[in-house]
C-alpha atoms as a PDB file:
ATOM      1  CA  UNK A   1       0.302   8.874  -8.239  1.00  0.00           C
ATOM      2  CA  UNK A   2      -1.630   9.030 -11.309  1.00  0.00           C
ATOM      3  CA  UNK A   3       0.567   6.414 -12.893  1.00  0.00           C
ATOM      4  CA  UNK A   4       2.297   3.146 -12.193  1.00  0.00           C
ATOM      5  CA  UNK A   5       5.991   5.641 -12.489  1.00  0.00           C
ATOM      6  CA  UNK A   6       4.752   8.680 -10.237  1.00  0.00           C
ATOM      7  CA  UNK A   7       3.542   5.750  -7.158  1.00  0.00           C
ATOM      8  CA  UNK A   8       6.505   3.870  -7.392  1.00  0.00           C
ATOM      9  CA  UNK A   9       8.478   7.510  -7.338  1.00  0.00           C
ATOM     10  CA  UNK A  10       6.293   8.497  -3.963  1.00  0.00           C
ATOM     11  CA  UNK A  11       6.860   5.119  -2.398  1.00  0.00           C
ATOM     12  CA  UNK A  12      10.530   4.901  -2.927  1.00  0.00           C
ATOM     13  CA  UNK A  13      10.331   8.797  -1.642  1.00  0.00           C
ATOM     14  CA  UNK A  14       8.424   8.372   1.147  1.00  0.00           C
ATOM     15  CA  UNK A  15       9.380   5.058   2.473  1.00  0.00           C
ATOM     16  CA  UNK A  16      12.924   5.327   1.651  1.00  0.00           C
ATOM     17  CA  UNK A  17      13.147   2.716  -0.531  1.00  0.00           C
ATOM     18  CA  UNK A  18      16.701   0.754  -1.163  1.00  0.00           C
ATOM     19  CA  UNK A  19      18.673   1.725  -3.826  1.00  0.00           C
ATOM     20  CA  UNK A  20      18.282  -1.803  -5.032  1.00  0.00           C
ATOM     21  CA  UNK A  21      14.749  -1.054  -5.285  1.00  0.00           C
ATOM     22  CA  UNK A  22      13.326  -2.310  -8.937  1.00  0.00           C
ATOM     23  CA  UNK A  23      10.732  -0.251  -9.898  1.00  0.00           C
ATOM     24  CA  UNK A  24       7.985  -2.391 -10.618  1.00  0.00           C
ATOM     25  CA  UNK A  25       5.182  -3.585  -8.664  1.00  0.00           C
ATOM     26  CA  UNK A  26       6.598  -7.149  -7.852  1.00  0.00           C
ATOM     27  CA  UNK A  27      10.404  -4.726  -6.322  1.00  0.00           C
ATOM     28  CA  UNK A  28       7.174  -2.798  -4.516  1.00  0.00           C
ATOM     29  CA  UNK A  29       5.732  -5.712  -2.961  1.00  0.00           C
ATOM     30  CA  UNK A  30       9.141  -7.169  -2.038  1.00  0.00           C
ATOM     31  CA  UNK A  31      10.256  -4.183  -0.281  1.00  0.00           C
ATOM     32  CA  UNK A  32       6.497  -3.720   1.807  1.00  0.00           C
ATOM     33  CA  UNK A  33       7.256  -6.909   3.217  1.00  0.00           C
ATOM     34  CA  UNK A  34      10.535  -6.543   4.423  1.00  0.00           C
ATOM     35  CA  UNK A  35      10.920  -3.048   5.520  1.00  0.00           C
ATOM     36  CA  UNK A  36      14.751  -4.074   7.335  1.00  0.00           C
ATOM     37  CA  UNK A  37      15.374  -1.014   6.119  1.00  0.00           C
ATOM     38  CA  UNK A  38      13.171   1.290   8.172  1.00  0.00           C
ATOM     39  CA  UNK A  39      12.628  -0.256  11.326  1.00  0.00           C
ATOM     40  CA  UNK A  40       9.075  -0.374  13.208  1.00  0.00           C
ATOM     41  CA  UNK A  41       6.922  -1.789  15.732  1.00  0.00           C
ATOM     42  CA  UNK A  42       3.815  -0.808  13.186  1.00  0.00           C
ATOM     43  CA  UNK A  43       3.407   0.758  10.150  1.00  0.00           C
ATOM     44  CA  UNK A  44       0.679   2.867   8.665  1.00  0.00           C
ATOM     45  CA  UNK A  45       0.543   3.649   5.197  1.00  0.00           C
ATOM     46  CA  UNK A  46      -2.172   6.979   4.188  1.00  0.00           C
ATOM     47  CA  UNK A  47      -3.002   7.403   0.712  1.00  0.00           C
ATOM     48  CA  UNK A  48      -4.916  10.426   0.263  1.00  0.00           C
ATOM     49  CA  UNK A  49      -7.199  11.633  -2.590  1.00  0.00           C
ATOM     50  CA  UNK A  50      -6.952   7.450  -3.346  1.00  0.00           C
ATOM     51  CA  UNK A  51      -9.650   7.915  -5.613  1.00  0.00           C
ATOM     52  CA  UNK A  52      -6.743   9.358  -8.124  1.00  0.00           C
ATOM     53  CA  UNK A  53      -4.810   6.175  -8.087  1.00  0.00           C
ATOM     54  CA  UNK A  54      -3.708   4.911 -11.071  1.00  0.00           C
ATOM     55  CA  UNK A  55      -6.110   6.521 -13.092  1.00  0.00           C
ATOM     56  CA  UNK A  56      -4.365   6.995 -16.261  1.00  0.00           C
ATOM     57  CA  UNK A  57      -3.674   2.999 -15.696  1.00  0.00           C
ATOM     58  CA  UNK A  58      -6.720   1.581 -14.236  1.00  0.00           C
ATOM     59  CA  UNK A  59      -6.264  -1.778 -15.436  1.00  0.00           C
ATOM     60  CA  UNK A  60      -2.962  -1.709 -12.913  1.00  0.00           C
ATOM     61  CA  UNK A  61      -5.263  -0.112  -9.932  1.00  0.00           C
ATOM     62  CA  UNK A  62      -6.732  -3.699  -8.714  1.00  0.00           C
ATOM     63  CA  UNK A  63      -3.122  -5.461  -8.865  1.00  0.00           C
ATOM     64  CA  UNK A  64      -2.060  -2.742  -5.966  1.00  0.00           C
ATOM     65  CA  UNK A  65      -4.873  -3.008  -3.774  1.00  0.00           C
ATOM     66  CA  UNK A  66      -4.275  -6.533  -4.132  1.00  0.00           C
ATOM     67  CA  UNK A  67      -0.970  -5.852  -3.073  1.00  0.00           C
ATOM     68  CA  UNK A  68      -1.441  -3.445  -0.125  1.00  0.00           C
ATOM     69  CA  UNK A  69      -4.059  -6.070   1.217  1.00  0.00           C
ATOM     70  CA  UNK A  70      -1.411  -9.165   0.825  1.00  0.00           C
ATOM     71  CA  UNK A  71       0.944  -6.743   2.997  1.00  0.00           C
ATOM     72  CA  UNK A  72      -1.215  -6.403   5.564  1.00  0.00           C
ATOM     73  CA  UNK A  73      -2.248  -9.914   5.944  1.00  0.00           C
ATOM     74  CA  UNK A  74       1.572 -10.630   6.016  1.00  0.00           C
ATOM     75  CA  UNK A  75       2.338  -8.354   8.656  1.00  0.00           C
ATOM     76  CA  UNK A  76      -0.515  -9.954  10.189  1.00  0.00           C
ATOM     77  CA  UNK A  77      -1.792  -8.971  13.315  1.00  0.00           C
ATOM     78  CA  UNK A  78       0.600  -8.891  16.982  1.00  0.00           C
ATOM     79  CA  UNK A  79      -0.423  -9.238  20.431  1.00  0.00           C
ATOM     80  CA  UNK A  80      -0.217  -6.598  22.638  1.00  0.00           C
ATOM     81  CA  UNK A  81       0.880  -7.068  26.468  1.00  0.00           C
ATOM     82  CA  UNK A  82      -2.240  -5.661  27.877  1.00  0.00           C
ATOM     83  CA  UNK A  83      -3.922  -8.926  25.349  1.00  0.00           C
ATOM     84  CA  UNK A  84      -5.366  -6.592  22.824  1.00  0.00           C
ATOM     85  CA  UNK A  85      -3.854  -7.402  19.250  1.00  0.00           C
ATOM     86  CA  UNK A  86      -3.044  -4.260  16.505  1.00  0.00           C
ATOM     87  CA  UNK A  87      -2.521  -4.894  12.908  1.00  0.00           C
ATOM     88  CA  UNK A  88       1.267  -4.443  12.378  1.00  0.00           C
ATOM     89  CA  UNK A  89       0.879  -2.724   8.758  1.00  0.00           C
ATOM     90  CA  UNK A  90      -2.175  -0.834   8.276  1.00  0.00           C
ATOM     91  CA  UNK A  91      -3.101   1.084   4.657  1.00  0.00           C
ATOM     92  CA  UNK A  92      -5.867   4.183   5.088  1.00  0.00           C
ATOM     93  CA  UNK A  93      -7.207   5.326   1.291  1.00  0.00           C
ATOM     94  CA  UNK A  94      -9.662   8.325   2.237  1.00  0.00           C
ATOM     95  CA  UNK A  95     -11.187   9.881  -0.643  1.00  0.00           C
ATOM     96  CA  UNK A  96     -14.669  11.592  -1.536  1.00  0.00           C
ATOM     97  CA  UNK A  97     -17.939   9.996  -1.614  1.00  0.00           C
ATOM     98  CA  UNK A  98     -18.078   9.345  -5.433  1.00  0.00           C
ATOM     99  CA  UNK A  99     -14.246   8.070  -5.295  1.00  0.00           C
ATOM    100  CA  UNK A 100     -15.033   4.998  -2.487  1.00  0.00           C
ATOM    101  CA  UNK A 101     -17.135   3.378  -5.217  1.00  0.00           C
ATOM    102  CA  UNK A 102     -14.110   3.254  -8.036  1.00  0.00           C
ATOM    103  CA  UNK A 103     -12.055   1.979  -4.966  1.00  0.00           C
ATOM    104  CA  UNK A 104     -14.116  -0.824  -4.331  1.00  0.00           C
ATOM    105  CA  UNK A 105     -15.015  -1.572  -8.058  1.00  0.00           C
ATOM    106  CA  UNK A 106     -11.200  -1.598  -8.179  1.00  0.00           C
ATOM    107  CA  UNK A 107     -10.337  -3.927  -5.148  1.00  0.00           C
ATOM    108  CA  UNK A 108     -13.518  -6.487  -6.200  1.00  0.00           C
ATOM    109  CA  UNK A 109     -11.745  -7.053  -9.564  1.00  0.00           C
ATOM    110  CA  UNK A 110      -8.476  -9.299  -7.275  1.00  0.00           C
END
């Protein structure tokens, strides 16, 4: 996922993306909140090695954080029976020590 073409490959891999799907980042976003096609009480999305995001694109790095945080805050939160509440779409990047720094240099730049 070192490019804008290889993540929108994994994503329409991995989350079984419609063949409708646009591949661009505003078909990505479009399909993260809907998800009609693959049917879930919650969703958890695990990027791994997320310091290597987009790194032959940086400049497009902060536009998908932005997007995998406006995902989860439309998914919101639900309430659970027992009154707890769980976040409905959750994203964990897990990276090394040097790599959370990009991340957050990235995700201050939205």
């Amino acid at each position: 996922m070192r490019d804008s073409d290889g993540l929108l490959l994994q994503f329409f891999d991995e989350f079984k993306l419609p063949d409708y799907f646009g591949w661009n980042f505003p078909a990505l976003n479009d399909c993260l909140r809907d998800l009609s096609w693959l049917p879930a009480e919650h969703y958890v999305l695990v990027i791994d090695e997320a310091h290597e995001l987009l790194v032959d694109e940086p400049e497009a790095l902060p536009e998908f954080l932005d997007m995998l945080l406006r995902t989860g805050q439309e998914w919101s939160r639900v309430e659970r029976v027992d009154g707890s509440s769980q976040a409905r779409f959750r994203t964990i990047l897990t990276c090394d020590g040097p790599g959370v720094a990009h991340l957050q240099s990235a995700a201050s730049k939205t």
